[in-house]
Protein backbone atom coordinates (compact mmCIF):
# COMPACT_ATOMS: atom_id res chain seq x y z
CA UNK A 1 -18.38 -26.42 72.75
CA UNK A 2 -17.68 -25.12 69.62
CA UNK A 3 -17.09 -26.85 66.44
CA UNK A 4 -16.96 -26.40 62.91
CA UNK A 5 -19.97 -27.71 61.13
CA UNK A 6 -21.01 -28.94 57.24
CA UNK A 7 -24.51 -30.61 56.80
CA UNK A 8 -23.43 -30.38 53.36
CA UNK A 9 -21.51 -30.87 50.40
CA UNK A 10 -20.23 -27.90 48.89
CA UNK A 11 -17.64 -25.39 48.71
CA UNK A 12 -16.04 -23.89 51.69
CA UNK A 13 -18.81 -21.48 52.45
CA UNK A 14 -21.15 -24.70 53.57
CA UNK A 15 -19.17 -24.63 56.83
CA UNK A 16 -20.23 -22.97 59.89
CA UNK A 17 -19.25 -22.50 63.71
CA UNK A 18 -21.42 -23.43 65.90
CA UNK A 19 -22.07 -24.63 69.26
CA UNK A 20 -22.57 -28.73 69.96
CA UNK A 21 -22.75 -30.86 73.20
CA UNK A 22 -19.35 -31.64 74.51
CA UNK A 23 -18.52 -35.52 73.85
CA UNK A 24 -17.76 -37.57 77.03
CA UNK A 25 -14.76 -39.90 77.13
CA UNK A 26 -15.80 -43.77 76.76
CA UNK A 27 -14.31 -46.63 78.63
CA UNK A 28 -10.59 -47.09 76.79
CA UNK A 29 -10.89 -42.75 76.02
CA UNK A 30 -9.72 -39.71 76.59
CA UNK A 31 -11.19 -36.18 76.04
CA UNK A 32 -8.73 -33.77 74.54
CA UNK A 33 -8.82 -30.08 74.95
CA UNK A 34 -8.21 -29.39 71.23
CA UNK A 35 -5.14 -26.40 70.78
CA UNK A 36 -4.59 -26.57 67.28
CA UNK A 37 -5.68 -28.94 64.60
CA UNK A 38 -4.63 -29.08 60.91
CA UNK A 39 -6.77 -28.92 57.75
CA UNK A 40 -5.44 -31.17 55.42
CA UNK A 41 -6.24 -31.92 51.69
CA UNK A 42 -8.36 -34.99 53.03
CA UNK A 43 -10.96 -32.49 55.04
CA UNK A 44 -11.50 -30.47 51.86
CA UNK A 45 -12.00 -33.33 49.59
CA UNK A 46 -14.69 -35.06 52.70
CA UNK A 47 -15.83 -31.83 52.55
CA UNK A 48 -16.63 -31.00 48.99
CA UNK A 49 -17.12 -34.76 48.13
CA UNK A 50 -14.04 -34.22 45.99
CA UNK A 51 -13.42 -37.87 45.43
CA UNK A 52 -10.48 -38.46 42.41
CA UNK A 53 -11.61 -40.31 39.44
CA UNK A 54 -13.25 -44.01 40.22
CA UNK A 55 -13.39 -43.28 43.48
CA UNK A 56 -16.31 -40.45 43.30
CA UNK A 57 -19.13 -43.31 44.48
CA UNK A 58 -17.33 -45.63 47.01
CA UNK A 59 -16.08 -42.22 48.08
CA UNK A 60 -20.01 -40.79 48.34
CA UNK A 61 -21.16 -44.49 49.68
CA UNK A 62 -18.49 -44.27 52.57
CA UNK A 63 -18.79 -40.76 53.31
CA UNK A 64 -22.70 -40.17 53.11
CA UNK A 65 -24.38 -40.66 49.80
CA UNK A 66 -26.66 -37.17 49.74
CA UNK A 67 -24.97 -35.41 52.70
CA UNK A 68 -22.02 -35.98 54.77
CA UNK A 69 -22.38 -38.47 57.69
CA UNK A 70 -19.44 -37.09 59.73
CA UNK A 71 -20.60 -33.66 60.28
CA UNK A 72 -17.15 -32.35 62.03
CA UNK A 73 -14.10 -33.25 60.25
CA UNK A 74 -10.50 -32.96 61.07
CA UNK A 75 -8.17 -35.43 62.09
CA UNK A 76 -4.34 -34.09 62.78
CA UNK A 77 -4.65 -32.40 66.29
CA UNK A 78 -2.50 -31.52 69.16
CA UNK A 79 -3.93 -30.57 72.53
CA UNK A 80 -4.19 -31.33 76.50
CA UNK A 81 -6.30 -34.52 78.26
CA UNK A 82 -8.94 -33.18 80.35
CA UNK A 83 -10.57 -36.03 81.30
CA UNK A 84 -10.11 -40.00 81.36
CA UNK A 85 -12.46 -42.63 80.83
CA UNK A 86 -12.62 -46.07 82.80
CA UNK A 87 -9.61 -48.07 82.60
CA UNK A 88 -7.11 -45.37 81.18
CA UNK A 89 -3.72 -45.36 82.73
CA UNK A 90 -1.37 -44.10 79.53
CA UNK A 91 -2.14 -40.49 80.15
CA UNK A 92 -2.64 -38.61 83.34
CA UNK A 93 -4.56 -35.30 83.20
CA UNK A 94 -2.94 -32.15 81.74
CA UNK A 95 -0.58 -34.03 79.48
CA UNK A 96 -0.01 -32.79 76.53
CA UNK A 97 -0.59 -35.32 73.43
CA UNK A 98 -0.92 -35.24 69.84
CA UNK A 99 -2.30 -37.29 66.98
CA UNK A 100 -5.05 -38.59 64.97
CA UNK A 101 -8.90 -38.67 65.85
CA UNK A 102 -10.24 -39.92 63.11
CA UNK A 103 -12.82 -37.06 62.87
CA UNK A 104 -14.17 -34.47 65.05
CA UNK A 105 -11.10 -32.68 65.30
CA UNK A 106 -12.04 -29.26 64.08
CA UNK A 107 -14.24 -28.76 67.56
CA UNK A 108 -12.58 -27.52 70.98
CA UNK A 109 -12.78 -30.92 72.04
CA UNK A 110 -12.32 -34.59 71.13
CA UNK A 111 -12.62 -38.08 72.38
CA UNK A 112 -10.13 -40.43 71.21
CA UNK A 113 -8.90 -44.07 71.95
CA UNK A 114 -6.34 -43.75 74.67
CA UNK A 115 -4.44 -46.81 72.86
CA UNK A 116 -5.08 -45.38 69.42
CA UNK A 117 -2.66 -43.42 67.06
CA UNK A 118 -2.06 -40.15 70.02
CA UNK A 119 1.36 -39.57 71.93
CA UNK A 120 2.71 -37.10 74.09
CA UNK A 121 4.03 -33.99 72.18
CA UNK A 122 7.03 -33.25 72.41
CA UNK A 123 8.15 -29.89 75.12
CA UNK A 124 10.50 -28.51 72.52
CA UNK A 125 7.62 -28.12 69.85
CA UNK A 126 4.09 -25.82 69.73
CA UNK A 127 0.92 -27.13 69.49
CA UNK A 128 0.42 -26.05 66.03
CA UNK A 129 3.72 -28.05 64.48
CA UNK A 130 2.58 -31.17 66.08
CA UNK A 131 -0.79 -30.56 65.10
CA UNK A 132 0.69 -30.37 61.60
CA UNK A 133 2.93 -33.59 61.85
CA UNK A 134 1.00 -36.41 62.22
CA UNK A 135 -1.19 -35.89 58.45
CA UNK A 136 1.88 -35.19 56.19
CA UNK A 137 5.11 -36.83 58.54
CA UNK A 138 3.32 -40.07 58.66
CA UNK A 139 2.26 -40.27 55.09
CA UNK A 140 6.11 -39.43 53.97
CA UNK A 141 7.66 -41.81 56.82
CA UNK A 142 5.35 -44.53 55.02
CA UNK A 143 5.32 -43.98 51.67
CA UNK A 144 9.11 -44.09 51.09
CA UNK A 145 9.84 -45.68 54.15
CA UNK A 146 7.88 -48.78 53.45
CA UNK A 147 5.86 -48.32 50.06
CA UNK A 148 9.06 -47.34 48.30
CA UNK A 149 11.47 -48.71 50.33
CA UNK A 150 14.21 -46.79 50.34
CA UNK A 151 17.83 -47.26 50.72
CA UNK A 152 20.70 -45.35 51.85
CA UNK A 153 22.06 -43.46 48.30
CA UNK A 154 18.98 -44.17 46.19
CA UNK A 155 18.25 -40.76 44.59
CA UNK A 156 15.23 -39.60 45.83
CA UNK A 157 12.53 -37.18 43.48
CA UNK A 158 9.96 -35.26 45.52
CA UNK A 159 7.26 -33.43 43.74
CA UNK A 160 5.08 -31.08 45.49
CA UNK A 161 8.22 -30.52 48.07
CA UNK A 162 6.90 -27.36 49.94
CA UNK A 163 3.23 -28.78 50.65
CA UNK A 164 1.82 -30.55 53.50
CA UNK A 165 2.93 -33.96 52.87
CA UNK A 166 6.00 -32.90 50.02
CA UNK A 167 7.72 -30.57 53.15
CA UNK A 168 7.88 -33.90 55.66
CA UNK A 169 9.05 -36.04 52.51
CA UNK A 170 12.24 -34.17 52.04
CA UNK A 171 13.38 -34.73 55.64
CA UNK A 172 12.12 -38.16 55.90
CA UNK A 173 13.75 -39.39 52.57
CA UNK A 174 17.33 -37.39 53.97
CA UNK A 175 16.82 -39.46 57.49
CA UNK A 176 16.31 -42.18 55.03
CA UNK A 177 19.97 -41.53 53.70
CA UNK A 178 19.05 -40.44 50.15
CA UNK A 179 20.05 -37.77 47.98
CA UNK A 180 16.79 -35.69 47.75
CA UNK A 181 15.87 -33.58 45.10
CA UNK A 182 12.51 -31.43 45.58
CA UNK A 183 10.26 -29.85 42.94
CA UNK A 184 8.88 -26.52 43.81
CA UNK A 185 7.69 -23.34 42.70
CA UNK A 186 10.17 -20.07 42.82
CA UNK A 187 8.73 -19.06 46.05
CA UNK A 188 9.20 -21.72 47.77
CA UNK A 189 12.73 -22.78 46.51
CA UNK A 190 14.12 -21.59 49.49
CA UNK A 191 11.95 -23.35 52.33
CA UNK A 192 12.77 -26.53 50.25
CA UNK A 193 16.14 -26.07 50.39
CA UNK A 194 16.28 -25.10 53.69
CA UNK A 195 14.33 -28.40 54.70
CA UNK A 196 17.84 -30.61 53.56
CA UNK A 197 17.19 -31.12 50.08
CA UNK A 198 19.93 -31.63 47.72
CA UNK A 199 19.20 -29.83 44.87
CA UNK A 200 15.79 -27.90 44.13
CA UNK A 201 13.54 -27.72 40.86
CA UNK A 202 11.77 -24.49 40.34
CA UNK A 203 9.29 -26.19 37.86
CA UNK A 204 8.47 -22.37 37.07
CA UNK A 205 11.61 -22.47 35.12
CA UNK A 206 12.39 -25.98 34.41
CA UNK A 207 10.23 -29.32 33.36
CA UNK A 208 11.75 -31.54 36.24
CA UNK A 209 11.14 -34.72 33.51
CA UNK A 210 13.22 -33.40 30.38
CA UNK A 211 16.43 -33.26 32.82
CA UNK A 212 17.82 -36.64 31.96
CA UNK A 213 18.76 -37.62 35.00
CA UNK A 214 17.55 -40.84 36.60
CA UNK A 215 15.73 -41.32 40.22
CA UNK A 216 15.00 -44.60 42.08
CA UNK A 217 12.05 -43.01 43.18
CA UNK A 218 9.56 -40.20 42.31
CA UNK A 219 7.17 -39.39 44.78
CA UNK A 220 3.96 -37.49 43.30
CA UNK A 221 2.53 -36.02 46.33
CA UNK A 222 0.29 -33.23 44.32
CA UNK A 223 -0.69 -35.03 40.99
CA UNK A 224 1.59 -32.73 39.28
CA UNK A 225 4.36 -35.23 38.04
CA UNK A 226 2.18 -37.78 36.23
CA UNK A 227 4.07 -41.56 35.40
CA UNK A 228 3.78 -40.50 31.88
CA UNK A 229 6.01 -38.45 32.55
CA UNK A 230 7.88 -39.58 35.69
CA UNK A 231 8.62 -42.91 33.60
CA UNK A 232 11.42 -40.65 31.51
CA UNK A 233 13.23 -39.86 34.86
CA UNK A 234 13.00 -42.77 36.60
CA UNK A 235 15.63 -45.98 36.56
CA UNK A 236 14.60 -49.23 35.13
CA UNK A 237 14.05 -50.41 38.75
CA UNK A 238 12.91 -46.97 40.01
CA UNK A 239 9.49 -46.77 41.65
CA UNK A 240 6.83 -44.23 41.23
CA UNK A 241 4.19 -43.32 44.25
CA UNK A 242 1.38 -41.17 43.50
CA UNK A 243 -0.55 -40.07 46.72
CA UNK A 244 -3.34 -38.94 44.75
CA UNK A 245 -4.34 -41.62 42.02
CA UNK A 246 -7.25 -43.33 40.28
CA UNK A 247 -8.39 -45.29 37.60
CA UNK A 248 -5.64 -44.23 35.24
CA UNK A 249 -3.01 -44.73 38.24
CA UNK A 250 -5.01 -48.57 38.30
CA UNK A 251 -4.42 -49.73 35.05
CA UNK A 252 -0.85 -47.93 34.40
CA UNK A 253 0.52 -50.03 38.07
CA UNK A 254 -1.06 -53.20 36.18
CA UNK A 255 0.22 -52.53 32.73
CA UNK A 256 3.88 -51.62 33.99
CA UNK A 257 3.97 -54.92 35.94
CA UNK A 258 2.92 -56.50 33.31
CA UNK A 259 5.90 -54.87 30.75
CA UNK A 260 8.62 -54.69 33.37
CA UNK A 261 10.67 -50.98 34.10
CA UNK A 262 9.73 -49.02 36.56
CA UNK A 263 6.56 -49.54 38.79
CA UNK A 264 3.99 -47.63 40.05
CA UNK A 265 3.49 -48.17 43.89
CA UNK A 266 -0.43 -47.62 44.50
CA UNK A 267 -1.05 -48.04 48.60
CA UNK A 268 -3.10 -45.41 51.03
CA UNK A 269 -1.06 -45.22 54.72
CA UNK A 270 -1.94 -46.45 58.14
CA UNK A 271 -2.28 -44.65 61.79
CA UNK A 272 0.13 -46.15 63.29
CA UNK A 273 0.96 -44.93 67.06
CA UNK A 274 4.43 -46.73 66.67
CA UNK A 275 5.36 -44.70 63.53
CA UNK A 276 3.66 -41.56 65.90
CA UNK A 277 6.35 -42.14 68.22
CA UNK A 278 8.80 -42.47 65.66
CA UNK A 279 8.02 -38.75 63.88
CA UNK A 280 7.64 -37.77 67.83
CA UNK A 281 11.18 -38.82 68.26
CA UNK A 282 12.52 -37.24 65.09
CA UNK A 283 10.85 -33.92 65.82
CA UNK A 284 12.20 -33.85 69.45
CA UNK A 285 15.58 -34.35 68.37
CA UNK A 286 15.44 -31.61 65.70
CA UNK A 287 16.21 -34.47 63.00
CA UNK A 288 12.89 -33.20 61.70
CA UNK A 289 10.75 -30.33 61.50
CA UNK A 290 7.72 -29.22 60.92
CA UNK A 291 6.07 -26.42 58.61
CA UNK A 292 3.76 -24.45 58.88
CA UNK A 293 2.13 -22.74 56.10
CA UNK A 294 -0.43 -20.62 58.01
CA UNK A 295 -2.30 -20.22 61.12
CA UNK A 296 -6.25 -19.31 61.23
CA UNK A 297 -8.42 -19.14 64.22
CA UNK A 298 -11.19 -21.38 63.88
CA UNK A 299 -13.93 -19.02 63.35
CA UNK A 300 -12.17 -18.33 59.74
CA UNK A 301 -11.80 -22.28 59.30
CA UNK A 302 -13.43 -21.63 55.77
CA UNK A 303 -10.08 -19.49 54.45
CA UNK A 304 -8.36 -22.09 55.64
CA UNK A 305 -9.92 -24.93 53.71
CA UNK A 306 -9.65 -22.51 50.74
CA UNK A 307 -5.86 -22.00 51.02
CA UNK A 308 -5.75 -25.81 51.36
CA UNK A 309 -7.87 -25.87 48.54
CA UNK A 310 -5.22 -23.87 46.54
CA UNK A 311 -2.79 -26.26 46.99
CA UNK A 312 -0.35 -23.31 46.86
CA UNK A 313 0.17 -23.83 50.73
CA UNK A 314 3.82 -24.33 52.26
CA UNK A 315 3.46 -26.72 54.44
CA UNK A 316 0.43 -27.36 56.74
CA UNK A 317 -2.52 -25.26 57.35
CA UNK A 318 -3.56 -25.05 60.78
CA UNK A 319 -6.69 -23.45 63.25
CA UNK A 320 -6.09 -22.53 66.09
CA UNK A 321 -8.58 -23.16 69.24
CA UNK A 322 -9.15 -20.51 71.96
CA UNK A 323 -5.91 -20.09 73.68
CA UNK A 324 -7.19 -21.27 77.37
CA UNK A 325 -5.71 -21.93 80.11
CA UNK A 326 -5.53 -26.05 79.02
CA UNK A 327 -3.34 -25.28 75.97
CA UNK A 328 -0.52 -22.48 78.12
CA UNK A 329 2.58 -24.74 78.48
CA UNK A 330 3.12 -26.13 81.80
CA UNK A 331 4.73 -23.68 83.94
């Protein structure tokens, strides 16, 4: 089969297609023709060794020291079950699933845990939106869902709204019942808009933390909106999540519960299949929806990492697989 490839660290030009034995389902597996898989700001980072702040060597020691130990990355896919492992009876063959692999995704096939985070995809959806869900609509359902804990009428910052994870937040934190405000750039004002929010930023134009107004929560899901800065916006009770953080993030989250006001919430989000079936729901209802930036087919899976890599991307980034017969829809 053929997968996408990086025996080293480096910039986006270090990857390369190439052909690799197909993996066989285990006992408890299933192999999954891969359709469409998404490229998310965690396979660049695993890819370049871009590891934020403190976290450059437990990020090198977990990863592969010298060279990467996971040679195929991707995680986010959506595809078809092609074959079953011994004592799998929560998929039959042909159904059409998506979810997390933990890695390996970026390959026309992968084995996954048949009782891991995967879930049938919903018929009213393509392969490439629920390839793009599970990465950014879990990490929003999460974060405010459960790290933030929002309430129905808390007032609801999003910064970064038009990227992969910023585009699911503004839906989430409506189905949440809050009143949603998204920071953008002029371009994307629209999409943001158009996604439920209540009000839009164009931080082109305006410095979303000299308005005066007062959130219960600011979600930084770029690293754009710093708590130095967030702090001014946000009630004394307000919380403040950064998905990106380090050392700084550390001590600031210690200090401020230390001095009282608002907090900083510092947490990294779970797989969970039960929150899969949640966003699964959502997105077959139309409550939610996903977006996607850009489509490449794998053999260009370098310009994709390097749009990712701009983080000027609205909404997910996805490669797509050779359209076989495994990925048509069923007739």
């Amino acid at each position: 089969m053929k997968a996408a490839i990086h025996e080293k660290y480096g910039d986006a030009g270090v990857l390369e297609i190439r052909d690799i034995a197909r993996p066989e389902p285990a006992d408890g597996e299933i192999l999954v023709k891969v359709c469409a898989a998404a490229v998310t700001t965690a396979d660049w980072r695993l890819r370049a060794a871009a590891f934020p702040g403190i976290m450059a060597l437990p990020g090198r020691l977990m990863f592969g020291l010298f060279a990467p130990r996971q040679k195929v990355l991707g995680t986010a896919f959506s595809g078809r079950v092609v074959a079953r492992g011994g004592d799998v009876d929560r998929f039959a063959l042909g159904d059409a699933v998506f979810g997390f692999s933990g890695a390996g995704a970026h390959a026309e096939y992968v084995a996954v845990k048949a009782d891991g985070p995967v879930v049938a995809k919903p018929a009213n959806i393509g392969h490439d939106e629920a390839a793009a869900a599970p990465f950014g609509g879990l990490a929003a359902l999460v974060f405010l869902r459960d790290f933030a804990g929002v309430k129905p009428g808390e007032k609801v910052l999003v910064a970064g709204a038009s990227g992969g994870v910023g585009s699911w937040a503004v839906q989430v934190a409506k189905h949440l019942g809050a009143e949603v405000v998204g920071v953008a750039s002029t371009g994307n004002v629209d999409l943001v808009r158009s996604l439920g929010a209540d009000r839009v930023i164009d931080y082109r134009k305006d410095d979303p933390a000299a308005s005066g107004e007062r959130y219960d929560v600011v979600l930084d899901t770029a690293g754009k909106l710093p708590f130095a800065r967030a702090r001014r916006i946000l009630a004394r009770t307000g919380r403040y999540l950064p998905l990106e953080f380090g050392g700084r993030e550390m001590l600031q989250a210690l200090w401020a519960g230390v001095t009282g006001g608002p907090k900083i919430v510092i947490n990294v989000s779970g797989d969970s299949r039960a929150d899969l079936e949640i966003l699964a729901g959502l997105l077959e209802t139309g409550e939610i929806r996903a977006v996607v930036d850009s489509r490449f087919p794998l053999r260009d899976i370098a310009a994709a990492h390097r749009r990712v890599e701009s983080r000027h991307a609205g909404g997910a980034v996805i490669v797509l697989m050779d359209e076989a017969a495994a990925c048509a829809p069923s007739p």
